[in-house]
C-alpha atoms as a PDB file:
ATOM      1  CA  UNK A   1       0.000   0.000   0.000  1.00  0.00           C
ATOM      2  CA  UNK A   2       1.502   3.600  -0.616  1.00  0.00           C
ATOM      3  CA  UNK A   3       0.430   6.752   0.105  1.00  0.00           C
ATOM      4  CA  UNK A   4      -1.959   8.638  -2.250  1.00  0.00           C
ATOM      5  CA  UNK A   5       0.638  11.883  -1.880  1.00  0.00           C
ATOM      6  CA  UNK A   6       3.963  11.422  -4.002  1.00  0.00           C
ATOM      7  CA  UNK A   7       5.974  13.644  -1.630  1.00  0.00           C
ATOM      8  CA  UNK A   8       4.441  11.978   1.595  1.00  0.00           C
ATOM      9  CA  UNK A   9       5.011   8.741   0.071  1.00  0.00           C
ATOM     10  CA  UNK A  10       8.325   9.248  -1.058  1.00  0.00           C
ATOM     11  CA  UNK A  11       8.892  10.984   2.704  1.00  0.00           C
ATOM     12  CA  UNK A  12       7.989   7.488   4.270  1.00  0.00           C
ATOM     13  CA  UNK A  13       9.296   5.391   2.098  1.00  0.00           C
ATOM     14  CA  UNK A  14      12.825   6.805   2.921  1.00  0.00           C
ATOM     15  CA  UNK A  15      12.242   6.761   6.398  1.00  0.00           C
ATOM     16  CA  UNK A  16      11.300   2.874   6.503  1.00  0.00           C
ATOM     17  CA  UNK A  17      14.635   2.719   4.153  1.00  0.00           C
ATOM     18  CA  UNK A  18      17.022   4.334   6.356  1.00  0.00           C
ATOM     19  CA  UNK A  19      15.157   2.875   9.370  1.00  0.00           C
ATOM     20  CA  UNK A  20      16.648  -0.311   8.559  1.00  0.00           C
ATOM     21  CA  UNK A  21      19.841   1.190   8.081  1.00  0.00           C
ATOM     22  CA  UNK A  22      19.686   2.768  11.565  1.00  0.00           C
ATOM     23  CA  UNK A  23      18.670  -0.769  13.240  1.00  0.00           C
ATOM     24  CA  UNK A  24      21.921  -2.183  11.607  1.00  0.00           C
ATOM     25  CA  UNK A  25      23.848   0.565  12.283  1.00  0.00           C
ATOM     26  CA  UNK A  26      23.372   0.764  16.236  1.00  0.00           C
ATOM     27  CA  UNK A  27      25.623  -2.211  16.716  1.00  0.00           C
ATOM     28  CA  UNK A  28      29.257  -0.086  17.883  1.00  0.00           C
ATOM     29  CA  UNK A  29      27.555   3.278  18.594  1.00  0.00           C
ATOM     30  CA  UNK A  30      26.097   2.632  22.166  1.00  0.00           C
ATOM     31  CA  UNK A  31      27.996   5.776  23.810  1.00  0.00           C
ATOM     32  CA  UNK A  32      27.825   9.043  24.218  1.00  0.00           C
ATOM     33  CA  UNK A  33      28.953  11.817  22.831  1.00  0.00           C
ATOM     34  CA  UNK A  34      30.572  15.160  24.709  1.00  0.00           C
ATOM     35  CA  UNK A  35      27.479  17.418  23.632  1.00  0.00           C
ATOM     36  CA  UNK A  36      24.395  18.040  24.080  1.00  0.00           C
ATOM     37  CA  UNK A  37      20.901  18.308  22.315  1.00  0.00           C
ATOM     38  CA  UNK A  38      19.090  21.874  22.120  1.00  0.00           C
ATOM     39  CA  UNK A  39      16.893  20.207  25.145  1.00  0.00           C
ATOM     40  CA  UNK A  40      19.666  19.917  27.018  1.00  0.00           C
ATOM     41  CA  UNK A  41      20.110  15.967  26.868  1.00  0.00           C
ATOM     42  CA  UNK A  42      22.830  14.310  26.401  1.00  0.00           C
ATOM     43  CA  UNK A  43      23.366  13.271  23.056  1.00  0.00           C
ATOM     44  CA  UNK A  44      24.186   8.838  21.862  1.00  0.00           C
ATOM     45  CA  UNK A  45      26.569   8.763  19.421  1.00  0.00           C
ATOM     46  CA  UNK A  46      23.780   6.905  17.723  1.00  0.00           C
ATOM     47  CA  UNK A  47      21.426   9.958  18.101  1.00  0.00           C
ATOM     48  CA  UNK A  48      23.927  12.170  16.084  1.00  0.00           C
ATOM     49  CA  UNK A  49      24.345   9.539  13.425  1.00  0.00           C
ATOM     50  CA  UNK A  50      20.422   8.756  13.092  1.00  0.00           C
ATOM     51  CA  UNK A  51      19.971  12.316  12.845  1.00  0.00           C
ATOM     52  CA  UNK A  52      22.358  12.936   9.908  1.00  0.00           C
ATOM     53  CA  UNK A  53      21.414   9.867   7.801  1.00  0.00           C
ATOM     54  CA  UNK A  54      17.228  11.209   7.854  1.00  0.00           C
ATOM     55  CA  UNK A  55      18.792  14.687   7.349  1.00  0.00           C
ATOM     56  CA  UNK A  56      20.670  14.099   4.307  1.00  0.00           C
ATOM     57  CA  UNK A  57      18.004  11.723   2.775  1.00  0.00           C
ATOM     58  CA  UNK A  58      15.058  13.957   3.888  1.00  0.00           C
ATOM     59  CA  UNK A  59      16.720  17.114   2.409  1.00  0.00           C
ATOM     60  CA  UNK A  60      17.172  15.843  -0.835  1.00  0.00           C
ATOM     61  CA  UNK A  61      13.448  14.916  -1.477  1.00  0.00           C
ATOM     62  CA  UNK A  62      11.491  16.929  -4.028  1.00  0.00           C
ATOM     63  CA  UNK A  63       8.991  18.840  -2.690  1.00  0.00           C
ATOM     64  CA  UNK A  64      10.334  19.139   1.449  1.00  0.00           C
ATOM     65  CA  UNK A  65      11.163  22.505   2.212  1.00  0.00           C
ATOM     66  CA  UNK A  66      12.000  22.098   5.386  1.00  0.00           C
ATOM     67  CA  UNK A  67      13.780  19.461   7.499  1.00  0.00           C
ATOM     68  CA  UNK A  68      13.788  19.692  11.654  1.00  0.00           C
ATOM     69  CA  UNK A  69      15.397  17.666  14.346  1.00  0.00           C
ATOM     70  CA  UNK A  70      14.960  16.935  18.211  1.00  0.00           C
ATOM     71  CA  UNK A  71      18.802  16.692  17.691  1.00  0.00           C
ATOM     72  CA  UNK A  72      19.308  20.057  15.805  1.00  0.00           C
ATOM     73  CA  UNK A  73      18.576  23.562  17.398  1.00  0.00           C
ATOM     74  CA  UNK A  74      17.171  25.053  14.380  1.00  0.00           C
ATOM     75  CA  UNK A  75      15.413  23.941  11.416  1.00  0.00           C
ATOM     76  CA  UNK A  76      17.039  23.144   8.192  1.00  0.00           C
ATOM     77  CA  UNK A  77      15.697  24.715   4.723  1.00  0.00           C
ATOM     78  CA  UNK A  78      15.591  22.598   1.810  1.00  0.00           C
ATOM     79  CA  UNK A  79      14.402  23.747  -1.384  1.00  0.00           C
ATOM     80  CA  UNK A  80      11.374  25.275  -1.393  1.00  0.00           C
ATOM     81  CA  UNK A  81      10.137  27.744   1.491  1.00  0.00           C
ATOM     82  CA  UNK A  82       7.042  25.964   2.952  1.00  0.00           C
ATOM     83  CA  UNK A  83       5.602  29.431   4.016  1.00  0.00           C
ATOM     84  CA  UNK A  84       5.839  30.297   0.362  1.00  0.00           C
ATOM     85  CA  UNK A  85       4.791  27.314  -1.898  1.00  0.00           C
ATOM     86  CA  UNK A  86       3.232  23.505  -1.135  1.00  0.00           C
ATOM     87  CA  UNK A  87       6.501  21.867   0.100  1.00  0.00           C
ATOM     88  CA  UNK A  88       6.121  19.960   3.469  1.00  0.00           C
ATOM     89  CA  UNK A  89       8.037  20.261   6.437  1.00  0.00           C
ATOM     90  CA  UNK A  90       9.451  17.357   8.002  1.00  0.00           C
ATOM     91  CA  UNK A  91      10.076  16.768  11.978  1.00  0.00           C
ATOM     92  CA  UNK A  92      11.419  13.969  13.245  1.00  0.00           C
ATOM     93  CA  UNK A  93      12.649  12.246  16.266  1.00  0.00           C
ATOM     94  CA  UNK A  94      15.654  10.589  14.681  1.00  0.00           C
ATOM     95  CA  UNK A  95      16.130   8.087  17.759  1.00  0.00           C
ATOM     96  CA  UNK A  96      13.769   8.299  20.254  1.00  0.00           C
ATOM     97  CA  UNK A  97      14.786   6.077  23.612  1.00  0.00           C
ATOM     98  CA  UNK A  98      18.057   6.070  22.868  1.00  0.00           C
ATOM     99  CA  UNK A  99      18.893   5.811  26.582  1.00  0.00           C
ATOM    100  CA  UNK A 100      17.850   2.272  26.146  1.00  0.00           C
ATOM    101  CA  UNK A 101      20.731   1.355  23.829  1.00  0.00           C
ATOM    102  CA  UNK A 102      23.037   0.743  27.469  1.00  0.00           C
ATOM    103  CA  UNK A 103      20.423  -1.829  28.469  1.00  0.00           C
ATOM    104  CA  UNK A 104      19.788  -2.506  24.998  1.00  0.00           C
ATOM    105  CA  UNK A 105      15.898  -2.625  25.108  1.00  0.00           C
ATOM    106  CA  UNK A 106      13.314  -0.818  22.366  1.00  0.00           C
ATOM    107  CA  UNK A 107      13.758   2.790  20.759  1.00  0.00           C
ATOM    108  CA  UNK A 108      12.332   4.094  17.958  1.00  0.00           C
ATOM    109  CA  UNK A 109      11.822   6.493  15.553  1.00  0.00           C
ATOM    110  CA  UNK A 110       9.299   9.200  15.121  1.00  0.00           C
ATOM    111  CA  UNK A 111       8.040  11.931  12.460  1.00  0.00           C
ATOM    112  CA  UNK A 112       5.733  14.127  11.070  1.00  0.00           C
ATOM    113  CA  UNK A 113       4.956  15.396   7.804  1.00  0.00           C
ATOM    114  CA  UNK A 114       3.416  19.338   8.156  1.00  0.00           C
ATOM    115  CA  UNK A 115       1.738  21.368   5.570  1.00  0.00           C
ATOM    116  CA  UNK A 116       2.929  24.510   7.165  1.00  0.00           C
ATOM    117  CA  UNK A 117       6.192  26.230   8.150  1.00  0.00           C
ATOM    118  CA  UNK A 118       7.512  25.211  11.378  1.00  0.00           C
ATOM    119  CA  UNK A 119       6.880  25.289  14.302  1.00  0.00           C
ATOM    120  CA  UNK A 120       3.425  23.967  13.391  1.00  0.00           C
ATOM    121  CA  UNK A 121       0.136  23.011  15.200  1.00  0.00           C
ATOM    122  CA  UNK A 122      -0.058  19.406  14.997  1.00  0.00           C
ATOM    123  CA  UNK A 123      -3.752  20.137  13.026  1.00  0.00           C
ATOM    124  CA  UNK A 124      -1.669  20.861  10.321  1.00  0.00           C
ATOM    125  CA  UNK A 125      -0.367  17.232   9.659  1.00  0.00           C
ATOM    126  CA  UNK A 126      -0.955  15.351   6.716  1.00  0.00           C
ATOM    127  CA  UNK A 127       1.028  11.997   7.787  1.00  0.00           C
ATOM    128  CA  UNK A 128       2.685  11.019  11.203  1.00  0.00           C
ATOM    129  CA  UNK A 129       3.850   7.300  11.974  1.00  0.00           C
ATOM    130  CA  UNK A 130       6.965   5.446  14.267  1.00  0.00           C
ATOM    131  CA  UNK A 131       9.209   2.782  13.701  1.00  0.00           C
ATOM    132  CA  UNK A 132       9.507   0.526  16.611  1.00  0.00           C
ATOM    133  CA  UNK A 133      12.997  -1.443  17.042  1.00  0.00           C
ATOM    134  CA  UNK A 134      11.716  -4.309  18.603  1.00  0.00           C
ATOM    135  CA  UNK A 135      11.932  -8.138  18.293  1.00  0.00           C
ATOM    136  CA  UNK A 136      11.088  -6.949  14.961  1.00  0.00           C
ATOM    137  CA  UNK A 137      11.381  -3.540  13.125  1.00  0.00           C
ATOM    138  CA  UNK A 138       7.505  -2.065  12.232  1.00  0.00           C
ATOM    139  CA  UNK A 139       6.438   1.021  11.346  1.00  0.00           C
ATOM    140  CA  UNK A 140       2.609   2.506  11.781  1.00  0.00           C
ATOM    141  CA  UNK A 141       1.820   4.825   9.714  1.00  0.00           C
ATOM    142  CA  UNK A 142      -1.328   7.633   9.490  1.00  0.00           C
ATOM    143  CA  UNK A 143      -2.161  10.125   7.062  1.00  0.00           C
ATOM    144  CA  UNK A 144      -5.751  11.224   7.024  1.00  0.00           C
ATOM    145  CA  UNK A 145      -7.343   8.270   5.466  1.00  0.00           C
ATOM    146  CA  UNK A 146      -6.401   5.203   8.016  1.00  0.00           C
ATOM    147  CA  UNK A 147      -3.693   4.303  10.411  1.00  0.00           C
ATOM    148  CA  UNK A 148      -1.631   1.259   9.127  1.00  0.00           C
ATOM    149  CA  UNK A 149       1.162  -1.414  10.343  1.00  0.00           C
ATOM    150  CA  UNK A 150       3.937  -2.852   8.441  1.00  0.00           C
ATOM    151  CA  UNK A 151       7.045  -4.851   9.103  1.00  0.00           C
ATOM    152  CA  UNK A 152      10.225  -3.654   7.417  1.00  0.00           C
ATOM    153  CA  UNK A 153      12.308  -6.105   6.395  1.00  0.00           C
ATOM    154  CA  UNK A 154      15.741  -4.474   4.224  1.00  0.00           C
ATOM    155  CA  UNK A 155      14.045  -1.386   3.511  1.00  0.00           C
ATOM    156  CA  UNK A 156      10.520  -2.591   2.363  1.00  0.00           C
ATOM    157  CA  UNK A 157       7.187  -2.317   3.515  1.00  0.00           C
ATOM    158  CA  UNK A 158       4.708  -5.325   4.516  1.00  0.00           C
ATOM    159  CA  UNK A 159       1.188  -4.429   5.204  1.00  0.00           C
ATOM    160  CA  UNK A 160       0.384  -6.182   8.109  1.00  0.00           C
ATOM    161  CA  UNK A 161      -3.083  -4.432   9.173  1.00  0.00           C
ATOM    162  CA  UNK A 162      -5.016  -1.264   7.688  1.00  0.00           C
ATOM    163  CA  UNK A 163      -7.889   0.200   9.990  1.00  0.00           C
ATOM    164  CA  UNK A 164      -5.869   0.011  12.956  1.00  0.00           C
ATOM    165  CA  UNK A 165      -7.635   0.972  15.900  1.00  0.00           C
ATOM    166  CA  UNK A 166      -7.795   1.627  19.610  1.00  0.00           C
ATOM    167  CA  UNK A 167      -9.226  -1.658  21.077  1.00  0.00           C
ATOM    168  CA  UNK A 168     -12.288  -0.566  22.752  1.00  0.00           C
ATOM    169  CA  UNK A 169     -11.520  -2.476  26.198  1.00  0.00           C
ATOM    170  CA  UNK A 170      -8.408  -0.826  27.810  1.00  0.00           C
ATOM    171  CA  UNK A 171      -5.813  -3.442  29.252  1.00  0.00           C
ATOM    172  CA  UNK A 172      -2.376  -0.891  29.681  1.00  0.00           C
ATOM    173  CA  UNK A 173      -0.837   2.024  31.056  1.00  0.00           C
ATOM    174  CA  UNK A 174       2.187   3.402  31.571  1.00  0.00           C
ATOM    175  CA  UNK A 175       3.198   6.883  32.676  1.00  0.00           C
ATOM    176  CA  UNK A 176       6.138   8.907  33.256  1.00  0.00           C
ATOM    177  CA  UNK A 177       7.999  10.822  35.837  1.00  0.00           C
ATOM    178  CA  UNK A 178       8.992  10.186  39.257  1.00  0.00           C
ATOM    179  CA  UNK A 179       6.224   9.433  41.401  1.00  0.00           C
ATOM    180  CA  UNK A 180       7.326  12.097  44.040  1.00  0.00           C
ATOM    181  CA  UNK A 181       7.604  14.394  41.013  1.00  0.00           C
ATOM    182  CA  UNK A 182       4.219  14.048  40.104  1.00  0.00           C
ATOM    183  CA  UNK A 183       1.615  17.132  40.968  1.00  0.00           C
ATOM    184  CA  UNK A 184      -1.240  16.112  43.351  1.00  0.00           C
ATOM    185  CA  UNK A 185      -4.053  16.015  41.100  1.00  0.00           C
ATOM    186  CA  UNK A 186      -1.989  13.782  38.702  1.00  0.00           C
ATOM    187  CA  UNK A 187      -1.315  11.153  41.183  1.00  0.00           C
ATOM    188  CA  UNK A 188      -4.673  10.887  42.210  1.00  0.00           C
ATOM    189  CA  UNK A 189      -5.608   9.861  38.748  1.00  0.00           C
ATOM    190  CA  UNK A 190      -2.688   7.628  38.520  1.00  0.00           C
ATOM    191  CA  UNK A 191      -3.924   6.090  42.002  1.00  0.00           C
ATOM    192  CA  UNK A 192      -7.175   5.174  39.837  1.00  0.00           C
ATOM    193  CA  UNK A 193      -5.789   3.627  36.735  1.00  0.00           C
ATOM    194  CA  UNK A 194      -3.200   1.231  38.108  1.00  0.00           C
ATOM    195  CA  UNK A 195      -6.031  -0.346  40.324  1.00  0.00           C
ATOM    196  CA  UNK A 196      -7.826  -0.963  36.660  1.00  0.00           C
ATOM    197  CA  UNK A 197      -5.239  -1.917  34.528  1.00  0.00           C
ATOM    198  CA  UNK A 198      -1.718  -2.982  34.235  1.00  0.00           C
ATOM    199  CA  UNK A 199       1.679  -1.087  34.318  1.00  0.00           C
ATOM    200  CA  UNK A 200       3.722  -1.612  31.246  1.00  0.00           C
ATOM    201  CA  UNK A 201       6.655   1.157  30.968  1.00  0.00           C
ATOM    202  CA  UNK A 202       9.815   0.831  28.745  1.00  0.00           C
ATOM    203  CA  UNK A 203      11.353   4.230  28.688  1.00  0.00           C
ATOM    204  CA  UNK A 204      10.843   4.849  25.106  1.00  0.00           C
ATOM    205  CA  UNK A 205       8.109   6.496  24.125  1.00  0.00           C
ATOM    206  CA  UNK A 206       7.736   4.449  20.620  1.00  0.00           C
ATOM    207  CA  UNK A 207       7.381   1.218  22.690  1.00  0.00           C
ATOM    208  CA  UNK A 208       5.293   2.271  25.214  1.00  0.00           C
ATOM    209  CA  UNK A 209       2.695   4.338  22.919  1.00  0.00           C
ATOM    210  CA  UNK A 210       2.730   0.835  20.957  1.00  0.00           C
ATOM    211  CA  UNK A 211       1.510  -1.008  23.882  1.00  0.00           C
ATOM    212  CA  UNK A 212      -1.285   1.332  24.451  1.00  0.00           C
ATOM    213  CA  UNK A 213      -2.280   0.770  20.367  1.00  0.00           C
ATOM    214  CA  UNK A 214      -2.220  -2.469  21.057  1.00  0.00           C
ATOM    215  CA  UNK A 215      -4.030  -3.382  23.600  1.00  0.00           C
ATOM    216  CA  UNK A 216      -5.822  -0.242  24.226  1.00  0.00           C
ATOM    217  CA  UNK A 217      -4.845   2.084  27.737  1.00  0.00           C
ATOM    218  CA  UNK A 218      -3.153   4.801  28.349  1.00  0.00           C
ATOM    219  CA  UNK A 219       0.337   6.294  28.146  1.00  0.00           C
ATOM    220  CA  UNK A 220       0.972   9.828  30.211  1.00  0.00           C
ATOM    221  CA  UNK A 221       3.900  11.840  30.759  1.00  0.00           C
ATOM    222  CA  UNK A 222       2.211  14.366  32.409  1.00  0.00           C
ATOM    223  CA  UNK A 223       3.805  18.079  33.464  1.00  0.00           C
ATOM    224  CA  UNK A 224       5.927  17.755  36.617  1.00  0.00           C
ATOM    225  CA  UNK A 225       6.784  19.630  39.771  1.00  0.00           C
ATOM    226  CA  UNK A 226      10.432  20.153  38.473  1.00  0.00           C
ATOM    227  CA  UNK A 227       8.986  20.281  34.565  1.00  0.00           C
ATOM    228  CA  UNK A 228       5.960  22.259  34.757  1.00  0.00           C
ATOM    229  CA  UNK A 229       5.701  22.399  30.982  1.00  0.00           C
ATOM    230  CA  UNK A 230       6.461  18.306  30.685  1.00  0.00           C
ATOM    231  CA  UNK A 231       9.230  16.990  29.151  1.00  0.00           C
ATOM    232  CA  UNK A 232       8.485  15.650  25.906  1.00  0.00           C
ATOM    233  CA  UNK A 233       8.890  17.640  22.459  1.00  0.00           C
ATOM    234  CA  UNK A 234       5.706  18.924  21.152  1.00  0.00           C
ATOM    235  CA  UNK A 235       7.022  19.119  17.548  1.00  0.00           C
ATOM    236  CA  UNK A 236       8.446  16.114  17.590  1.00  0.00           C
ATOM    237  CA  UNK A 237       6.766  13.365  19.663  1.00  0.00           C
ATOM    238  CA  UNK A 238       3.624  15.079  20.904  1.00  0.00           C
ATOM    239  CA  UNK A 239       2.328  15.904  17.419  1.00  0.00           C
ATOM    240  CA  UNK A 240       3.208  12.932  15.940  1.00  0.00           C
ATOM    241  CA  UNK A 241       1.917  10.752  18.417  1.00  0.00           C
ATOM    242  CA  UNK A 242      -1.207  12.261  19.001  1.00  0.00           C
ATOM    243  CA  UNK A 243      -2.010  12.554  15.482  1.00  0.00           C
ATOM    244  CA  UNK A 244      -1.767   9.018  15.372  1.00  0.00           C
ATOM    245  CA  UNK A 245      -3.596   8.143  18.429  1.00  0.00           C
ATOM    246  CA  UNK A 246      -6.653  10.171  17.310  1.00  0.00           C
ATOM    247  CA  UNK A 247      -6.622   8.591  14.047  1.00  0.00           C
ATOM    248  CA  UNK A 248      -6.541   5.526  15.917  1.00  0.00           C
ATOM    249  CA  UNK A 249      -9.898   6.531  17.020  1.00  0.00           C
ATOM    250  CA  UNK A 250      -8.120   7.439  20.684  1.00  0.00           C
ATOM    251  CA  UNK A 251      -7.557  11.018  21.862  1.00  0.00           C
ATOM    252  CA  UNK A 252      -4.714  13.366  22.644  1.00  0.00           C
ATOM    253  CA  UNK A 253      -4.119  15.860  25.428  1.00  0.00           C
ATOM    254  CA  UNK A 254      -1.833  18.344  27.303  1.00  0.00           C
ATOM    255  CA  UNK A 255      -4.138  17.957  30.185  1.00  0.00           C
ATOM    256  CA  UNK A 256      -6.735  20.228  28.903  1.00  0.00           C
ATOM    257  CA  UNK A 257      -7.153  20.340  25.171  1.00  0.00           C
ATOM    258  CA  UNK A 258      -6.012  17.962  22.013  1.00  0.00           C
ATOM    259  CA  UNK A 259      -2.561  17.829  21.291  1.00  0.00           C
ATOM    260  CA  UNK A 260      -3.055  18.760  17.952  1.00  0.00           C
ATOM    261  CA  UNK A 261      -5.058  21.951  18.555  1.00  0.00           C
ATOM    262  CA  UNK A 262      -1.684  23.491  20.677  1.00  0.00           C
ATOM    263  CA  UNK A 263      -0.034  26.836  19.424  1.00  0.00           C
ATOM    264  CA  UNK A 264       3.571  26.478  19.372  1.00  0.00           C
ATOM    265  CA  UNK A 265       5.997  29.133  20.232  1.00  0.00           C
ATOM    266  CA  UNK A 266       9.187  27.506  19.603  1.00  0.00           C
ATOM    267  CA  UNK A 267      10.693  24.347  17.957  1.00  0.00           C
ATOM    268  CA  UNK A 268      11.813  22.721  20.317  1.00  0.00           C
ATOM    269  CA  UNK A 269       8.860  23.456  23.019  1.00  0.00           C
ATOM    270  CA  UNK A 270       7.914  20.980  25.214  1.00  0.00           C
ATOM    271  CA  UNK A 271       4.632  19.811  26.572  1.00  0.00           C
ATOM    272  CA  UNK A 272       2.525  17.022  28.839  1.00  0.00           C
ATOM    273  CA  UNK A 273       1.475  14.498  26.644  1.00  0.00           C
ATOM    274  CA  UNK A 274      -1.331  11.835  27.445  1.00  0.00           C
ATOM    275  CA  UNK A 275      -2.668   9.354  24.778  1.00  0.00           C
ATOM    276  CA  UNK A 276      -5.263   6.522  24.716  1.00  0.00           C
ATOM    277  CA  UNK A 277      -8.865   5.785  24.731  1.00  0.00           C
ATOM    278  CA  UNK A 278     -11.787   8.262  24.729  1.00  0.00           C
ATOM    279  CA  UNK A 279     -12.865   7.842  28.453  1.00  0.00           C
ATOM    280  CA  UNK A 280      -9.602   7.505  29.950  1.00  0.00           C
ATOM    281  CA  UNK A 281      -8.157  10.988  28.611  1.00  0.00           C
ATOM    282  CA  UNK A 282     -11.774  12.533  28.903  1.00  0.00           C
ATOM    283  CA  UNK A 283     -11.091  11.448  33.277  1.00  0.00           C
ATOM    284  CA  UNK A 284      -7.815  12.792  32.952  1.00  0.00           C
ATOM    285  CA  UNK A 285      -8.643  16.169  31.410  1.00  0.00           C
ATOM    286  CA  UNK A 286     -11.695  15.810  34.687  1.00  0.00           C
ATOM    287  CA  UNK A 287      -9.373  15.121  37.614  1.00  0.00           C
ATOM    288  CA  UNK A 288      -6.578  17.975  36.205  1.00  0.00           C
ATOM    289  CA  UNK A 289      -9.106  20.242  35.239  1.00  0.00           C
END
């Protein structure tokens, strides 16, 4: 199956491409670096590396104007101005949990494709998706019409399921933070949902969202005493993920409104992001409100 957009599809189909590469590639690069990303983190050797690979293959598509990083502090033109003409904007997350590489358990990677300048609202998507690095490398994929699931094997696509959805029955949650970290009227709701349903928390993002899509649940990093604003990048991981969630048939949130409806003021803001089914995220946006 391919996209009905030539740029978007040509967009994805070098991410799932280089994807592979990256999964290959993280064999030798499982150490830092002596810098830092514009958030302040610590940057992987394979972080840098990821990044530059999507960069330069990114860049070079026809019709991308623009090309932005959680690795980079600015964005990167390419071609065309988006502002100016019908060239989308890229964002990506080249190597999300890439803490995990020590212990060697699931990362990812995440993007967006914008039809606007960035920074962006994430209403302003026209295709988000993930590749999770698990026992096997998959990528889900939404644009407007449906949210999809293939396995990549050596660059290619396998359609595994179209339609997917949300199960209706929630089974998961995970959420982030330190507990002691947590504001009151967050814990309280955390109190709730782990007498419901069970913990499952990776420390990647990618794999943890997964579960929820999965099995159906919820996944919350939520703002924190220390992080008022949350931790997580709205550009590249809120927006993406949330666009996929709702097309899921799920819902997004910063705690009080849809991901996607958020004004950015800066690339590399950051925001509380909760994901998962209707009623769970509606007694979130209840118990913070």
């Amino acid at each position: 199956m391919t996209v009905s957009d030539p740029v978007v599809e040509d967009v994805v189909a070098t991410i799932s491409r280089t994807a592979t590469e990256i999964r290959q590639g993280l064999i030798g690069r499982r150490g830092t670096v002596d810098e830092e990303n514009p958030s302040g983190e610590t940057q992987a050797e394979a972080d840098v590396w990821a990044d530059e690979l999507l960069s330069d293959r990114v860049a070079g598509i026809d019709g991308v104007g623009q090309y932005a990083s959680e690795e980079r502090a600015d964005v990167v033109a390419c071609g065309d101005d988006p502002a100016t003409s019908s060239a989308y904007a890229v964002a990506v997350d080249p190597l999300d949990g890439s803490s995990n590489l020590k212990s060697n358990n699931a990362m990812g990677t995440i993007f967006g494709v914008y039809d606007a300048a960035l920074p962006a609202r994430g209403d302003t998507l026209v295709a988000a998706g993930y590749v999770l690095y698990g026992p096997i490398t998959t990528l889900v994929l939404a644009t407007d019409e449906t949210v999809s699931e293939y396995e990549l094997t050596g660059g290619e696509r396998t359609l595994i399921e179209r339609d997917v959805t949300l199960p209706a029955e929630p089974v998961v949650y995970g959420f982030g933070g330190r507990v002691p970290d947590w504001p009151d009227d967050f814990r309280e709701y955390a109190r709730e949902i782990e007498s419901e349903l069970k913990l499952r928390y990776g420390g990647a993002l990618i794999g943890d969202v997964n579960q929820v899509l999965t099995y159906g649940g919820t996944f919350g990093y939520p703002a924190l005493q220390s992080r008022p604003t949350g931790k997580l990048r709205l550009q590249f991981e809120g927006n993406p993920i949330g666009y996929v969630v709702e097309r899921a048939g799920g819902r997004s949130s910063n705690g009080s409104q849809s991901l996607l409806t958020v004004d950015p003021d800066d690339l590399h803001d950051r925001t509380p992001v909760h994901v998962g089914n209707d009623d769970l995220i509606e007694r979130l946006e209840a118990a913070l409100a």
